[in-house]
Protein backbone atom coordinates (compact mmCIF):
# COMPACT_ATOMS: atom_id res chain seq x y z
CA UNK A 1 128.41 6.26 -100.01
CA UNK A 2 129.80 5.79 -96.60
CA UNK A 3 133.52 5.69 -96.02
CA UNK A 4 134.93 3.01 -93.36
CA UNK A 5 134.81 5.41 -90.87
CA UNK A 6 130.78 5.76 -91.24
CA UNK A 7 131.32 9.57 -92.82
CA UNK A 8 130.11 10.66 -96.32
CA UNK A 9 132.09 11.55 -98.78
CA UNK A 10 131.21 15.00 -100.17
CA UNK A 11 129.86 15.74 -103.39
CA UNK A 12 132.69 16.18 -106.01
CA UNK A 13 135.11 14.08 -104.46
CA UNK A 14 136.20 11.66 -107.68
CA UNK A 15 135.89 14.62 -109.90
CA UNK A 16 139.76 15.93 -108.65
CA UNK A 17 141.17 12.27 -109.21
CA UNK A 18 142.92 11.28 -112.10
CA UNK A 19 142.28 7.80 -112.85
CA UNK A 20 144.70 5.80 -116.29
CA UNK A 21 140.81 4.36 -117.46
CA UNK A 22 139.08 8.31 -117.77
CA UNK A 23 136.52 6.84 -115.62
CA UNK A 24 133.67 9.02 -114.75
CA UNK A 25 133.14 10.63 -111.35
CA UNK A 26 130.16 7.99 -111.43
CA UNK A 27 132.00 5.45 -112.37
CA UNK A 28 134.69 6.12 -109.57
CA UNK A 29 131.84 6.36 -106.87
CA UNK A 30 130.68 2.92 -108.36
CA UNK A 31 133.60 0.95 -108.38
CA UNK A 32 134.49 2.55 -105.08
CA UNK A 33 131.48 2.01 -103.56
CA UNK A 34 131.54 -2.33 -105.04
CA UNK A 35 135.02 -2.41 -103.83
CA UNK A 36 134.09 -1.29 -100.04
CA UNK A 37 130.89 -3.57 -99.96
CA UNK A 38 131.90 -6.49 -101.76
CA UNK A 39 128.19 -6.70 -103.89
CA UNK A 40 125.62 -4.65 -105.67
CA UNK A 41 123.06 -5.01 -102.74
CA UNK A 42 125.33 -3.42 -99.90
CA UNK A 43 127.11 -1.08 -101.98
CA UNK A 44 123.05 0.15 -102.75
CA UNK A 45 122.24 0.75 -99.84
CA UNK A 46 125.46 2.42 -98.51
CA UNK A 47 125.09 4.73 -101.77
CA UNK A 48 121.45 5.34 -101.83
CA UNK A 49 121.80 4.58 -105.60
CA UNK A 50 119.69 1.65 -107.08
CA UNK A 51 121.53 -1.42 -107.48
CA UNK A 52 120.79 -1.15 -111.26
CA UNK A 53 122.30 1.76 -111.75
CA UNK A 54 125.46 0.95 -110.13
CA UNK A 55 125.77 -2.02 -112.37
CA UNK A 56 125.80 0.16 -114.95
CA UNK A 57 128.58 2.37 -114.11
CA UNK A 58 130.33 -1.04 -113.10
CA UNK A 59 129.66 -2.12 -116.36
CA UNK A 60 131.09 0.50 -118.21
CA UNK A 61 133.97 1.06 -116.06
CA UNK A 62 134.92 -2.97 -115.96
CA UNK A 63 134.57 -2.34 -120.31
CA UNK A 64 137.03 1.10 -119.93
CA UNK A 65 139.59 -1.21 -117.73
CA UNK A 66 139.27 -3.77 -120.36
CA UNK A 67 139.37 -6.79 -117.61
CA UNK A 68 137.90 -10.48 -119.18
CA UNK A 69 135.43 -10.43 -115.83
CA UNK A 70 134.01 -7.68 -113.78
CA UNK A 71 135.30 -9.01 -110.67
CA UNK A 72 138.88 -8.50 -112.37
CA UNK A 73 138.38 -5.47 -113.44
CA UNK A 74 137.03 -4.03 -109.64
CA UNK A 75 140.20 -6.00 -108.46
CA UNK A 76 142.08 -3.78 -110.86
CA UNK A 77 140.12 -0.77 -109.91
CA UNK A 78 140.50 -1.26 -105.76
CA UNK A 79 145.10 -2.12 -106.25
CA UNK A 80 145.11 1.18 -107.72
CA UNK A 81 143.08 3.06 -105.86
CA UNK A 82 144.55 1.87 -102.65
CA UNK A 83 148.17 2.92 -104.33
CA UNK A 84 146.07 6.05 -105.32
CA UNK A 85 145.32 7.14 -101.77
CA UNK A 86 148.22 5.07 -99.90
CA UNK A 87 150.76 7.39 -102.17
CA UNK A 88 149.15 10.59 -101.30
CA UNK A 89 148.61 10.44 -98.16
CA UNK A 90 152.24 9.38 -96.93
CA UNK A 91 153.24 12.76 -95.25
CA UNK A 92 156.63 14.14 -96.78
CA UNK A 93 159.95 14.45 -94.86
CA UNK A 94 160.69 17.87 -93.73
CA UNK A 95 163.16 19.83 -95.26
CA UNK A 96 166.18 18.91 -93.89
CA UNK A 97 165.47 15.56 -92.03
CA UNK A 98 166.37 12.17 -93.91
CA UNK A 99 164.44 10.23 -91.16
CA UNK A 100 165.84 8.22 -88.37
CA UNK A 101 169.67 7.20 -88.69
């Protein structure tokens, strides 16, 4: 899968994240991967993973979130992982500085 900035991802990346759903690295990719492309067809071929088998993991990972509709459940899945990501990548203070007064 391609990242906005057109780089790849390498392999093992959604194995370190902790998810609240116990998703599956696959799962992650797959729901990451829907929520950048907006549909099975684009999120495909940014992959290189047949669009059936990324409705699968979708499938099980919209039944893990528990969601009435898939499209709920990737909505769920893409508000926390850009809370995820926003949280760790705000840099921390250093020691000693409480920011600007």
């Amino acid at each position: 899968m391609r990242a906005m900035d057109g780089t790849r991802p390498r392999a093992g990346t959604y194995q370190a994240i902790e998810n609240p759903w116990n998703l599956s690295p696959a799962e992650l990719a797959a729901c990451e991967a829907f929520a950048q492309a907006g549909c099975y067809k684009l999120a495909a071929s940014a992959t290189g993973l047949s669009q059936r088998t990324l409705e699968q993991h979708t499938g099980v990972a919209h039944e893990k979130i528990g969601a009435r509709v898939k499209m709920a459940s990737m909505f769920v899945y893409d508000r926390w992982a850009q809370m995820n990501l926003r949280t760790r990548a705000a840099p921390a203070a250093p020691a000693g500085e409480d920011g600007p007064r």
